[in-house]
PDB file of N, CA and C in Angstrom:
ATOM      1  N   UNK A   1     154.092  17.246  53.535  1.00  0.00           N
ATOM      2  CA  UNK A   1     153.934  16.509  52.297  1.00  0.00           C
ATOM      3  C   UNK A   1     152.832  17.149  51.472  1.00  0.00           C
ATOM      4  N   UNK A   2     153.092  17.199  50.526  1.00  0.00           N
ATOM      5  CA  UNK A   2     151.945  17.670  49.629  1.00  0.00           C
ATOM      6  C   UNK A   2     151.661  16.911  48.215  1.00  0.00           C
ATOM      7  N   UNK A   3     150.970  16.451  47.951  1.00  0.00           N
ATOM      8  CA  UNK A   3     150.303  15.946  46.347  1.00  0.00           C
ATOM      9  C   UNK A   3     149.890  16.512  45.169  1.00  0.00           C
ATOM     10  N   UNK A   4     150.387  16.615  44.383  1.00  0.00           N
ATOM     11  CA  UNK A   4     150.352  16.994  42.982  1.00  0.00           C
ATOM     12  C   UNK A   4     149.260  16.358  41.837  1.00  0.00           C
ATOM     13  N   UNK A   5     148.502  16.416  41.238  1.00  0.00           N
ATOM     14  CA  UNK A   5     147.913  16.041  40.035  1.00  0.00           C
ATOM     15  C   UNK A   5     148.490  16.154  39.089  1.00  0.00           C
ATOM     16  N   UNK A   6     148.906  15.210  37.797  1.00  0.00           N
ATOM     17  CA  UNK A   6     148.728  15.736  37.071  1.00  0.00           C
ATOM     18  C   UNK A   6     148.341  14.531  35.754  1.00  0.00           C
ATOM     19  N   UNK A   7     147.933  15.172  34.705  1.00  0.00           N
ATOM     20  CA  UNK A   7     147.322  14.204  33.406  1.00  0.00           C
ATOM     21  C   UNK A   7     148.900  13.605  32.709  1.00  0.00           C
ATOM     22  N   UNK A   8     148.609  12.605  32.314  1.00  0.00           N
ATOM     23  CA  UNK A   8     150.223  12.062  31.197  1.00  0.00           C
ATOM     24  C   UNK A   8     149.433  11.664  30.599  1.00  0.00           C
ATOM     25  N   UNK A   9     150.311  11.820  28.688  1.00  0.00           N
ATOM     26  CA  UNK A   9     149.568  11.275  27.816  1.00  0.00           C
ATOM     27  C   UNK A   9     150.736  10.355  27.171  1.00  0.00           C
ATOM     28  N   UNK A  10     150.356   8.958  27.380  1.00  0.00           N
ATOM     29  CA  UNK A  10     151.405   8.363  26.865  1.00  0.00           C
ATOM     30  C   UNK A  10     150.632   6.892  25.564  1.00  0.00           C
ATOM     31  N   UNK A  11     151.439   7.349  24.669  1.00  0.00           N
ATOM     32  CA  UNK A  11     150.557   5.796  23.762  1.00  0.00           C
ATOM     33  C   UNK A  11     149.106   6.422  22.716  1.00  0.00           C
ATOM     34  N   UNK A  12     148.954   7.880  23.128  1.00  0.00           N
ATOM     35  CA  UNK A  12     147.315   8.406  23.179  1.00  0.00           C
ATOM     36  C   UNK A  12     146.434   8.162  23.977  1.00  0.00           C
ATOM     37  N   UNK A  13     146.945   7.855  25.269  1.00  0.00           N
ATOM     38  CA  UNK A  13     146.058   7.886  26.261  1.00  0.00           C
ATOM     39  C   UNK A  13     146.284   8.564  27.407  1.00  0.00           C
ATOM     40  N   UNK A  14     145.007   8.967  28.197  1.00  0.00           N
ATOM     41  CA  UNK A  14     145.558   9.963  29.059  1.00  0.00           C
ATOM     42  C   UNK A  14     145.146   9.571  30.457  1.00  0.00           C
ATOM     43  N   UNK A  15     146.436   9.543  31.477  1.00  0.00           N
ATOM     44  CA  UNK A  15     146.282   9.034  32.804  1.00  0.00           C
ATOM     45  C   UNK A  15     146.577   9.906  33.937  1.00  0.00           C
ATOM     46  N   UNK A  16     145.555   9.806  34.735  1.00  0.00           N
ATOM     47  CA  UNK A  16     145.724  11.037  35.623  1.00  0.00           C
ATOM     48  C   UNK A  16     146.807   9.946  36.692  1.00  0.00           C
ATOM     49  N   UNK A  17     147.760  11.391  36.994  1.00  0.00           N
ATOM     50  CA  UNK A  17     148.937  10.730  38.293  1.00  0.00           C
ATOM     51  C   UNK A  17     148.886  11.550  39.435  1.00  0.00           C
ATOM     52  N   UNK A  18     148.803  10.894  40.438  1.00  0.00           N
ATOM     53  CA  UNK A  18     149.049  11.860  41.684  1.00  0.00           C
ATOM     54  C   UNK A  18     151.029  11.462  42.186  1.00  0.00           C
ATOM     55  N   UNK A  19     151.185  12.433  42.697  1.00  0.00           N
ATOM     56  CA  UNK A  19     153.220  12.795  42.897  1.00  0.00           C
ATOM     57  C   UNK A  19     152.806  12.938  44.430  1.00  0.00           C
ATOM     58  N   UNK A  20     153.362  12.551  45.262  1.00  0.00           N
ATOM     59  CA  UNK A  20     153.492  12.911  46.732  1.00  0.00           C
ATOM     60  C   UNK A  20     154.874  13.322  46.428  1.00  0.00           C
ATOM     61  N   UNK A  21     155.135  14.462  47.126  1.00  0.00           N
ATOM     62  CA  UNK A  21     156.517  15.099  47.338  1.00  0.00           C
ATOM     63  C   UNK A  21     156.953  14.645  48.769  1.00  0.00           C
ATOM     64  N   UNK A  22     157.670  13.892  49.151  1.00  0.00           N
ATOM     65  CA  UNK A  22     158.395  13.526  50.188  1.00  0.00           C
ATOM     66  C   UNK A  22     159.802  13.726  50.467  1.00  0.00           C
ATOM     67  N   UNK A  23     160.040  14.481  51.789  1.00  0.00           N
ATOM     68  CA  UNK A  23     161.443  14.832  52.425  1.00  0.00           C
ATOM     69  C   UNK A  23     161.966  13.485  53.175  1.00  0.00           C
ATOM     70  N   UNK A  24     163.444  14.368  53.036  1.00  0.00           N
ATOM     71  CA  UNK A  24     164.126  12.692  53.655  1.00  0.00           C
ATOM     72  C   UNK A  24     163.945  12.175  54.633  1.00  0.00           C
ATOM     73  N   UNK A  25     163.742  11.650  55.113  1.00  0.00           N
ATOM     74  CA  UNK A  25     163.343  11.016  56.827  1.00  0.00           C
ATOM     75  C   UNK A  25     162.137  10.750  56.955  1.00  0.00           C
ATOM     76  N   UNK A  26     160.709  11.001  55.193  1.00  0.00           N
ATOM     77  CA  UNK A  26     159.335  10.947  55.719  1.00  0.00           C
ATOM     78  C   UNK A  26     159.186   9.459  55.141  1.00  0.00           C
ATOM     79  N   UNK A  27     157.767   9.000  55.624  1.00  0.00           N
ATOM     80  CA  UNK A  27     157.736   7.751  54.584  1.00  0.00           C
ATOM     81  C   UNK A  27     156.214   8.505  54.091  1.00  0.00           C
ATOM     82  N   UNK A  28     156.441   7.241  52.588  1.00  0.00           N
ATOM     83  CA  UNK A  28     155.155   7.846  51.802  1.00  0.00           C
ATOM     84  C   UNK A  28     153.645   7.562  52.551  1.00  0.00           C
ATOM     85  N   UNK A  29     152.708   8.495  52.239  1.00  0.00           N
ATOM     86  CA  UNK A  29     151.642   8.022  53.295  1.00  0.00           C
ATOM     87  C   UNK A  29     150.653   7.123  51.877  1.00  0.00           C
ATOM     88  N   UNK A  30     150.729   7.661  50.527  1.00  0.00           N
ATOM     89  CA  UNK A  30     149.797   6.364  49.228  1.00  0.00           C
ATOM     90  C   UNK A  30     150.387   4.781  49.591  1.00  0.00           C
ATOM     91  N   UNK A  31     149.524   4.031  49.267  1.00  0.00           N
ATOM     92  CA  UNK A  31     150.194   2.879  49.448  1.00  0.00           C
ATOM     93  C   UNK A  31     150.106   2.339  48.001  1.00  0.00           C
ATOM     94  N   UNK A  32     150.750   1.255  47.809  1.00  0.00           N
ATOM     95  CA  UNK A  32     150.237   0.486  46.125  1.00  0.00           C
ATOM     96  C   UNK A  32     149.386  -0.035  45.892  1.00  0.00           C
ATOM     97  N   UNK A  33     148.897   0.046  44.274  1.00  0.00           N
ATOM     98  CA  UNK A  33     147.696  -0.363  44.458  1.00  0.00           C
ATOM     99  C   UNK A  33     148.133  -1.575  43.366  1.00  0.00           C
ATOM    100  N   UNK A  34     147.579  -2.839  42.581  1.00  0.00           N
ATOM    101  CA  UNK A  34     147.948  -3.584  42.116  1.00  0.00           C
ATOM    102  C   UNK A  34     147.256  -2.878  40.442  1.00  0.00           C
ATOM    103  N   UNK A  35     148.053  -3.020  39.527  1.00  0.00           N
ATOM    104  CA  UNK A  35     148.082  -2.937  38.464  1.00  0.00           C
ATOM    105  C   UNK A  35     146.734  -2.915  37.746  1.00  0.00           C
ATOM    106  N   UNK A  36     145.993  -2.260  36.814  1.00  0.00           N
ATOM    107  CA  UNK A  36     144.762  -1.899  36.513  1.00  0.00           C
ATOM    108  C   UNK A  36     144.545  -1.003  35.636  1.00  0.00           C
ATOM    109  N   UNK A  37     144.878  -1.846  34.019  1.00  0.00           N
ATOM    110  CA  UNK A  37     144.597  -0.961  33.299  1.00  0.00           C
ATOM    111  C   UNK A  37     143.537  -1.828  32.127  1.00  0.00           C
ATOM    112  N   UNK A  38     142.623  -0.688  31.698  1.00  0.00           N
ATOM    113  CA  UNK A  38     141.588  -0.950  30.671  1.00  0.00           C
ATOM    114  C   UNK A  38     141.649   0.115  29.798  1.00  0.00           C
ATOM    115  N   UNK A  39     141.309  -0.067  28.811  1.00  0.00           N
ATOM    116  CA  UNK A  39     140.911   0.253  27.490  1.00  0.00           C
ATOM    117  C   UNK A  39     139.606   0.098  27.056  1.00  0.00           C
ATOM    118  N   UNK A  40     139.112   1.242  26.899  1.00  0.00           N
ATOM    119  CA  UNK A  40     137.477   1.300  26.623  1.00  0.00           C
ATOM    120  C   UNK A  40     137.554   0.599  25.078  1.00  0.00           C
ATOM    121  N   UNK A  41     136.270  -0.119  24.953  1.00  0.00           N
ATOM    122  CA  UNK A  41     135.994  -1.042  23.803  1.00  0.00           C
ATOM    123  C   UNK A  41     134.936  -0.142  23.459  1.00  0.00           C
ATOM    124  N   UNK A  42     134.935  -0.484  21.747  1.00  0.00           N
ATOM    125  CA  UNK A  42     133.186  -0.229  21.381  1.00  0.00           C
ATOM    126  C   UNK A  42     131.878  -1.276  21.831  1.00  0.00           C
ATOM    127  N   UNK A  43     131.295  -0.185  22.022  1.00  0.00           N
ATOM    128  CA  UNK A  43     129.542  -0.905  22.571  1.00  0.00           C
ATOM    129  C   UNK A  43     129.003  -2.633  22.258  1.00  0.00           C
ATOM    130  N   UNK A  44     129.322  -3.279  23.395  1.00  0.00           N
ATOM    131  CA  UNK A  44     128.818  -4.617  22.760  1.00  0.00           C
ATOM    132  C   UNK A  44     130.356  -5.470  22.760  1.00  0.00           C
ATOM    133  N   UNK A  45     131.340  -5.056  22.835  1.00  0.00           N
ATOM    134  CA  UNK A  45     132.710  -5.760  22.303  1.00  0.00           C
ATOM    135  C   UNK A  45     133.492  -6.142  24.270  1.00  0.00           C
ATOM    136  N   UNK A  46     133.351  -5.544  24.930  1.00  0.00           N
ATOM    137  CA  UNK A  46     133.772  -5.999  26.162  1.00  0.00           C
ATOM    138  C   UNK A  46     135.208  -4.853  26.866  1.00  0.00           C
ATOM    139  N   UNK A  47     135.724  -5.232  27.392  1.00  0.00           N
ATOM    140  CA  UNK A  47     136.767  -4.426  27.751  1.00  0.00           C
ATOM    141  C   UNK A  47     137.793  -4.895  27.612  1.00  0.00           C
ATOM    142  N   UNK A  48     138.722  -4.268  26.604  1.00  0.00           N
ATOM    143  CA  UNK A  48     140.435  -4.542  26.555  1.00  0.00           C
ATOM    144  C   UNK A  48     140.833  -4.624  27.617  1.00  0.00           C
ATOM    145  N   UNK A  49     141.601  -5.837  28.612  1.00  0.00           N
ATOM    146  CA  UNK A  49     142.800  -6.008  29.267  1.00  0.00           C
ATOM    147  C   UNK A  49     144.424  -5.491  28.539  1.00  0.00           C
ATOM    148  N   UNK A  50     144.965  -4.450  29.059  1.00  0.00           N
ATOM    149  CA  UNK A  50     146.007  -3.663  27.992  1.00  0.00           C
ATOM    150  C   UNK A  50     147.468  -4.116  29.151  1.00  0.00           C
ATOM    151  N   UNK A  51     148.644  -4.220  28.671  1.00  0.00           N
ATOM    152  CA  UNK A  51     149.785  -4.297  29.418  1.00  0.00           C
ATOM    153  C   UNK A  51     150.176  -3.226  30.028  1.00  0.00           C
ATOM    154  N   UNK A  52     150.347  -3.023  31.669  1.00  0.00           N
ATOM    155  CA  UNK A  52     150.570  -1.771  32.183  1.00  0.00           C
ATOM    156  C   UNK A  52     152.211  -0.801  32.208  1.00  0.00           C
ATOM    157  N   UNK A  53     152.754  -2.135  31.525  1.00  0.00           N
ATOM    158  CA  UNK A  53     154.252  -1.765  31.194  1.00  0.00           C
ATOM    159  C   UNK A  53     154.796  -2.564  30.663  1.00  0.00           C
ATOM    160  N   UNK A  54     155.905  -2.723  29.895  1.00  0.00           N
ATOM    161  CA  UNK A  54     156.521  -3.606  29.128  1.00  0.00           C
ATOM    162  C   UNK A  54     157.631  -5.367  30.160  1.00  0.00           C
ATOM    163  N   UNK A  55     156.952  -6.465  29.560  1.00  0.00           N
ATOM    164  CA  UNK A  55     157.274  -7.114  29.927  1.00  0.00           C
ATOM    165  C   UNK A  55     157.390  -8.059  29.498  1.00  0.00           C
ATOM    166  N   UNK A  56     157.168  -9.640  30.391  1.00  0.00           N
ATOM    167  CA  UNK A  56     157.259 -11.010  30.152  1.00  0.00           C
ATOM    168  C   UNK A  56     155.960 -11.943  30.443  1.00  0.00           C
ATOM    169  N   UNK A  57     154.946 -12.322  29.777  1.00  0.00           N
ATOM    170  CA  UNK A  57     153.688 -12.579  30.933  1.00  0.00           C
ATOM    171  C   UNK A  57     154.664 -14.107  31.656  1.00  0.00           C
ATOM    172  N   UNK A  58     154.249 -14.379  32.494  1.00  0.00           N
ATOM    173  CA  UNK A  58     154.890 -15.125  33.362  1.00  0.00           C
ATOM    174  C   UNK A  58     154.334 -15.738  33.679  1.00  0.00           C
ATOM    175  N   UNK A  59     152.438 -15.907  33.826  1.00  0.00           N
ATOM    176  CA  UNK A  59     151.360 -16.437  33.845  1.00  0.00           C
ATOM    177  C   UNK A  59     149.987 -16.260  33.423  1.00  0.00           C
ATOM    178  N   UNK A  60     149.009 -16.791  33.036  1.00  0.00           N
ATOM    179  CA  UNK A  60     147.674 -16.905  32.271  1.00  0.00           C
ATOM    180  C   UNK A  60     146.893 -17.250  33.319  1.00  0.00           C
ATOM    181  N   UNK A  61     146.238 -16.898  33.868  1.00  0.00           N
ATOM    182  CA  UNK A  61     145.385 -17.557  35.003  1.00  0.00           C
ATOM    183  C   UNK A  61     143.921 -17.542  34.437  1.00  0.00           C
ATOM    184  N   UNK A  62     143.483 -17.621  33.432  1.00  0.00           N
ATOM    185  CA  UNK A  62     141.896 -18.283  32.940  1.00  0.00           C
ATOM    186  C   UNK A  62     142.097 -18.697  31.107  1.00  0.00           C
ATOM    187  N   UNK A  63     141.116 -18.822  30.813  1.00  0.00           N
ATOM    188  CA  UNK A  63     140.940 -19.431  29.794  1.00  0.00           C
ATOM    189  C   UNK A  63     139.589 -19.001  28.959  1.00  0.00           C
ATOM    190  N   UNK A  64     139.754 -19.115  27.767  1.00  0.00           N
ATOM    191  CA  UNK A  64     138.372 -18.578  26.958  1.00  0.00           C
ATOM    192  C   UNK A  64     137.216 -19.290  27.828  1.00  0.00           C
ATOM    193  N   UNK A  65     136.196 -18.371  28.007  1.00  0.00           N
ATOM    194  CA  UNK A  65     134.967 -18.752  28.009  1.00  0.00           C
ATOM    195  C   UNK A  65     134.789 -18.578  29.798  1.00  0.00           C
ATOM    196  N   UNK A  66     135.688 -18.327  30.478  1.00  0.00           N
ATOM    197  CA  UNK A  66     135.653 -18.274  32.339  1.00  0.00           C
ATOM    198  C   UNK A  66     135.307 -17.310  32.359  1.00  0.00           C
ATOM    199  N   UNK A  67     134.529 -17.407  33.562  1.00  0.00           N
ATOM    200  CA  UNK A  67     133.696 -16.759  34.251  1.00  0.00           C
ATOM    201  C   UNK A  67     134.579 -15.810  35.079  1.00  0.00           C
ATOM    202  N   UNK A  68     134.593 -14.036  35.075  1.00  0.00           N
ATOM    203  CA  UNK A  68     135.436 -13.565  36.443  1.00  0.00           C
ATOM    204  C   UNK A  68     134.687 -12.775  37.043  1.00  0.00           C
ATOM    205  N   UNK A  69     135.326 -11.779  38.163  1.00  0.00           N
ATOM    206  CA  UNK A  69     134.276 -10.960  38.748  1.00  0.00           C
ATOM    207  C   UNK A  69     135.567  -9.779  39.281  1.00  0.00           C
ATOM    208  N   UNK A  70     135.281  -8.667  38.812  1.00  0.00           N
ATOM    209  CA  UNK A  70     135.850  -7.496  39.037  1.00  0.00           C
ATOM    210  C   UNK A  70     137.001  -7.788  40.048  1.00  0.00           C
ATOM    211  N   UNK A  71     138.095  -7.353  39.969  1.00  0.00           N
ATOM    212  CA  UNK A  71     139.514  -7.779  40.956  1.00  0.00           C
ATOM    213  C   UNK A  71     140.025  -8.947  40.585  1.00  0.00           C
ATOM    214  N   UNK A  72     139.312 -10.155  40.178  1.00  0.00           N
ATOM    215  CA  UNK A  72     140.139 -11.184  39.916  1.00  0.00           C
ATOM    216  C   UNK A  72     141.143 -11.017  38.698  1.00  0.00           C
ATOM    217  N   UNK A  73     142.207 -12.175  39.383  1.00  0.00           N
ATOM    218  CA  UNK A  73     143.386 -11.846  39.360  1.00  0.00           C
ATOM    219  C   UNK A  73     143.536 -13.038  37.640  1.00  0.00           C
ATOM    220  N   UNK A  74     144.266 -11.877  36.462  1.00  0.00           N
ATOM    221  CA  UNK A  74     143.770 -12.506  35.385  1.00  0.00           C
ATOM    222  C   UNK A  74     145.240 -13.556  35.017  1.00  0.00           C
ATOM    223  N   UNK A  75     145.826 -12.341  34.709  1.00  0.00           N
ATOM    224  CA  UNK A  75     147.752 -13.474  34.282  1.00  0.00           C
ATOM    225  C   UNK A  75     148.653 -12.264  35.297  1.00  0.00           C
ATOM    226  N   UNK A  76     149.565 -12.862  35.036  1.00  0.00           N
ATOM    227  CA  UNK A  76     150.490 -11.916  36.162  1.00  0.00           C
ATOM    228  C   UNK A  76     151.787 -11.877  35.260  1.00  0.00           C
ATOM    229  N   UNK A  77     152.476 -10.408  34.585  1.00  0.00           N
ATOM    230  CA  UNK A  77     153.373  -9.922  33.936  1.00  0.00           C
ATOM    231  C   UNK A  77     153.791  -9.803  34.665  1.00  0.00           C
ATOM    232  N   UNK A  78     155.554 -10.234  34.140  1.00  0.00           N
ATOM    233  CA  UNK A  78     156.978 -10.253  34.582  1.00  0.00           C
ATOM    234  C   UNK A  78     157.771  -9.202  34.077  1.00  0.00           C
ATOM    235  N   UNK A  79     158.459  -7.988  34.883  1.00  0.00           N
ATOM    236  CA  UNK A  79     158.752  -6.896  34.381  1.00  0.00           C
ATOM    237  C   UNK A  79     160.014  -6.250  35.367  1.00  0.00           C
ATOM    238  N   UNK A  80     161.288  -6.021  34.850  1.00  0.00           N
ATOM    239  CA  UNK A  80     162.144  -5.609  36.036  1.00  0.00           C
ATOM    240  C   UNK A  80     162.038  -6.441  37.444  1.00  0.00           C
ATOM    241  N   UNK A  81     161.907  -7.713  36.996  1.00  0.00           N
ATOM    242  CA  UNK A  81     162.556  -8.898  38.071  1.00  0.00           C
ATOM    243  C   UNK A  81     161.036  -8.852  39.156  1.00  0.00           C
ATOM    244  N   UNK A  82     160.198  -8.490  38.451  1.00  0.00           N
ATOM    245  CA  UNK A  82     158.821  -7.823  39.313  1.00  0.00           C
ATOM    246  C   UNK A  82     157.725  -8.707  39.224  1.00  0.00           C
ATOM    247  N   UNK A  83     156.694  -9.237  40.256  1.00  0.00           N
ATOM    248  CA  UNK A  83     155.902 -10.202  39.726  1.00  0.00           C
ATOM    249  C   UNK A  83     154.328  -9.204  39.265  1.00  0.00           C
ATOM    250  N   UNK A  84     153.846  -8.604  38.153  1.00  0.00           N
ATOM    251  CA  UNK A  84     152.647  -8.146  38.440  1.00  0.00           C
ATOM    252  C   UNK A  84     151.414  -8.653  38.575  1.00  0.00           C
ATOM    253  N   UNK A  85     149.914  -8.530  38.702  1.00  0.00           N
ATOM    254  CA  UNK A  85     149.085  -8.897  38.956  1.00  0.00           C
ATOM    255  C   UNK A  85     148.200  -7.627  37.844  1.00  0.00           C
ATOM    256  N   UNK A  86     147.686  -8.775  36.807  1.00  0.00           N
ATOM    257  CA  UNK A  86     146.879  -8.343  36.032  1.00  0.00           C
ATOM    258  C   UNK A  86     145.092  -8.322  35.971  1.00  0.00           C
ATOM    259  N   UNK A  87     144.620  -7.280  37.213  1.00  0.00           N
ATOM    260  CA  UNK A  87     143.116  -7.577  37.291  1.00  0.00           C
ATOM    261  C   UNK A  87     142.312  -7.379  36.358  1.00  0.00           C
ATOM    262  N   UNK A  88     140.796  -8.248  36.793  1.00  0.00           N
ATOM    263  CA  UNK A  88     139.913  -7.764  35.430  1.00  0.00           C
ATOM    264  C   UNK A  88     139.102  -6.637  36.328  1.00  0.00           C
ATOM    265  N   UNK A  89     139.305  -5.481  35.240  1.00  0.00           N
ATOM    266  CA  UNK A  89     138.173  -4.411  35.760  1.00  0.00           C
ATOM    267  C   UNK A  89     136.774  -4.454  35.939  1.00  0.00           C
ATOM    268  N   UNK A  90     136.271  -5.027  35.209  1.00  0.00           N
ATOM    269  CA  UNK A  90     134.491  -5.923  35.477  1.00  0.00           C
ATOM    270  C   UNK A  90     134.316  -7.034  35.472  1.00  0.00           C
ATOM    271  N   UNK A  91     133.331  -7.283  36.067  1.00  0.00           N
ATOM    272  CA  UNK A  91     132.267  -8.737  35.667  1.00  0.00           C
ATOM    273  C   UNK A  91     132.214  -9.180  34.297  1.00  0.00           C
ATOM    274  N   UNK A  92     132.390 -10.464  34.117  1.00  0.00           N
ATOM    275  CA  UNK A  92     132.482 -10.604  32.543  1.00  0.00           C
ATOM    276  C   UNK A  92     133.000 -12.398  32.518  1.00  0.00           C
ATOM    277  N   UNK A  93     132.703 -12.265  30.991  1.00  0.00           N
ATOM    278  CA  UNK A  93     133.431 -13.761  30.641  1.00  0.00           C
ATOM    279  C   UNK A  93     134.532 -13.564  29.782  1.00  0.00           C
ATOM    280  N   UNK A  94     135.846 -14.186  30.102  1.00  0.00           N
ATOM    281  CA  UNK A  94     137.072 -14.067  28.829  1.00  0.00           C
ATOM    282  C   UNK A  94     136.361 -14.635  27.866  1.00  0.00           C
ATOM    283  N   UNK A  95     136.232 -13.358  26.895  1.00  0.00           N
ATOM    284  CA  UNK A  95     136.338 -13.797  25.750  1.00  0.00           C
ATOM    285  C   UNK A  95     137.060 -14.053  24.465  1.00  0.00           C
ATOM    286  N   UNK A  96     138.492 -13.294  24.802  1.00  0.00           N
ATOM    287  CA  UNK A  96     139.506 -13.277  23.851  1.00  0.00           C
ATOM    288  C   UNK A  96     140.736 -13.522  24.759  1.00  0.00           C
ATOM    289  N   UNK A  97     141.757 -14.634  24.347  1.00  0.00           N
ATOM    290  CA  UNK A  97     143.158 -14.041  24.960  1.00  0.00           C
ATOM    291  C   UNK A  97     144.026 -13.881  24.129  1.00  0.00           C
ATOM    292  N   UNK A  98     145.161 -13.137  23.913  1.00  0.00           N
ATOM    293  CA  UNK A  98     145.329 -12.715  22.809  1.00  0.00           C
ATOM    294  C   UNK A  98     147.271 -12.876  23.141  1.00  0.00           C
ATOM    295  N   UNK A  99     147.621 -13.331  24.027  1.00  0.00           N
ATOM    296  CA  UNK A  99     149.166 -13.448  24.582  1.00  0.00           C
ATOM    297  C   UNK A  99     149.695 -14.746  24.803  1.00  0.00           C
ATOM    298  N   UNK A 100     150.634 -15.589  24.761  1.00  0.00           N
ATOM    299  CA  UNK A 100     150.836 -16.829  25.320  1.00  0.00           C
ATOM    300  C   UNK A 100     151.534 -16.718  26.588  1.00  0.00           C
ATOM    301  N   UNK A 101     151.628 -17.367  27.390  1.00  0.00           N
ATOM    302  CA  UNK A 101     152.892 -17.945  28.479  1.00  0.00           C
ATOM    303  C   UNK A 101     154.365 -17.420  27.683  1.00  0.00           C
ATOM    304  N   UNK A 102     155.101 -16.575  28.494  1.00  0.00           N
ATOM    305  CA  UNK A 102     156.416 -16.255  28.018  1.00  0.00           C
ATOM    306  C   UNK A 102     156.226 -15.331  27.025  1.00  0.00           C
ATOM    307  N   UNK A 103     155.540 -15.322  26.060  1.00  0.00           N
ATOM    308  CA  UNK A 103     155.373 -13.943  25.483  1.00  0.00           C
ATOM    309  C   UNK A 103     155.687 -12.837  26.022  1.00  0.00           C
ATOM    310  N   UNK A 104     156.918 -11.745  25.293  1.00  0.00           N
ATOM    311  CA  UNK A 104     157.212 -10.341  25.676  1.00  0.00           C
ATOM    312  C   UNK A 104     155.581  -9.347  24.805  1.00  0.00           C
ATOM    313  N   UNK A 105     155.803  -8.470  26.033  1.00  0.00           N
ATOM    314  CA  UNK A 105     154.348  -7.872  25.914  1.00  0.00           C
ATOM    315  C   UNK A 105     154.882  -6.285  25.611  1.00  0.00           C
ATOM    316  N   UNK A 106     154.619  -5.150  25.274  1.00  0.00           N
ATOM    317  CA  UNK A 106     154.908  -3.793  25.086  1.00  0.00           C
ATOM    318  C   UNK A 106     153.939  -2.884  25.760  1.00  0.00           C
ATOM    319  N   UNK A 107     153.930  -2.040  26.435  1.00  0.00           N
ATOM    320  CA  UNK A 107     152.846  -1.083  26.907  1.00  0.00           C
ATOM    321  C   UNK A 107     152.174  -0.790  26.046  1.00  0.00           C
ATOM    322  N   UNK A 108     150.814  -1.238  26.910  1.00  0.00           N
ATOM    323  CA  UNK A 108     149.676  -1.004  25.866  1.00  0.00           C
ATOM    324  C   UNK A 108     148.970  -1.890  24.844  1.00  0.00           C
ATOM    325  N   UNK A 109     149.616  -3.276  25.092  1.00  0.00           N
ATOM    326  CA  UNK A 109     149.275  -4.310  24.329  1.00  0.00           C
ATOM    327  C   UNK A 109     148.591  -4.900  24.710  1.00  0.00           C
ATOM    328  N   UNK A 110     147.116  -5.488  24.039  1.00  0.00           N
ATOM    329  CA  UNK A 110     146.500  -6.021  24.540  1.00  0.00           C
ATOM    330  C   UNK A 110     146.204  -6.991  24.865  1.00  0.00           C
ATOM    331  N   UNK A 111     146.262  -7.703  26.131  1.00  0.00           N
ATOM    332  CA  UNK A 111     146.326  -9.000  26.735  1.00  0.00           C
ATOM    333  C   UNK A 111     145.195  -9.829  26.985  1.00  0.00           C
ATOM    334  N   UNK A 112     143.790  -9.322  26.523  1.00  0.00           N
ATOM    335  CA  UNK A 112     142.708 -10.367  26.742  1.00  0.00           C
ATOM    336  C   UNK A 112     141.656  -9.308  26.769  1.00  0.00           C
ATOM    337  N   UNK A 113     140.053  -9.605  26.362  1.00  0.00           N
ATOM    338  CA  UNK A 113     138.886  -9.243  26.207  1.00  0.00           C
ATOM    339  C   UNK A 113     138.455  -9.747  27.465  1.00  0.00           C
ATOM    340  N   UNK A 114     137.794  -9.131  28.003  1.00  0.00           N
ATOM    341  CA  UNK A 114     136.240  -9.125  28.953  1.00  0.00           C
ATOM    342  C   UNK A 114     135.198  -8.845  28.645  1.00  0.00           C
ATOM    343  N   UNK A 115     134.088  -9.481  28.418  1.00  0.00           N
ATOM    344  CA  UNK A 115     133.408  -9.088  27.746  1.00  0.00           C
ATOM    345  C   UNK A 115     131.633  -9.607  28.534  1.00  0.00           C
TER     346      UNK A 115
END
């Protein structure tokens, strides 16, 4: 098996991917990791929560003004019959949510401030 790097730029942003090349009969040795994407904010403004692929949010799990702590688990997007799990990347208080319940979401849209 061997692993590949490489950068994708999709939206104007650029995400590094690792490729495991796997033969038939191997299983993959990466495991999954749960969904985790941010968007750098300007200084003072907090961190964009962004949609990691196009979907359905399916749930909201806080509310303006809550308290989270890095990993917690924010709303969870519905996508190809898929349940995701939308973490917050830092410590912080919601300060913006910006999606409702059932709202279709587009990659890259932004789903809530941390701040």
């Amino acid at each position: 098996m061997s692993i590949k790097t490489y950068n994708v730029k999709l939206n104007g942003k650029i995400y590094e991917v690792e490729i495991e090349e796997v033969k038939e009969g191997q299983k993959p040795s990466m495991s999954a990791a749960p969904a985790q994407t941010t968007a750098a904010a300007p200084a003072g403004e907090g961190h964009e929560v962004v949609a990691p692929l196009q979907g359905s949010m399916f749930n909201i799990l806080v509310k303006e003004g809550q308290m989270v702590k890095k990993g917690d688990v924010l709303a969870v997007l519905e996508a190809m019959k898929m349940e995701n799990e939308i973490v917050s990347p830092v410590d912080g208080k919601i300060s913006a949510i910006h999606v409702e319940k059932g709202q279709n979401v587009n990659l890259g849209d932004t789903i809530l401030k941390v701040a």
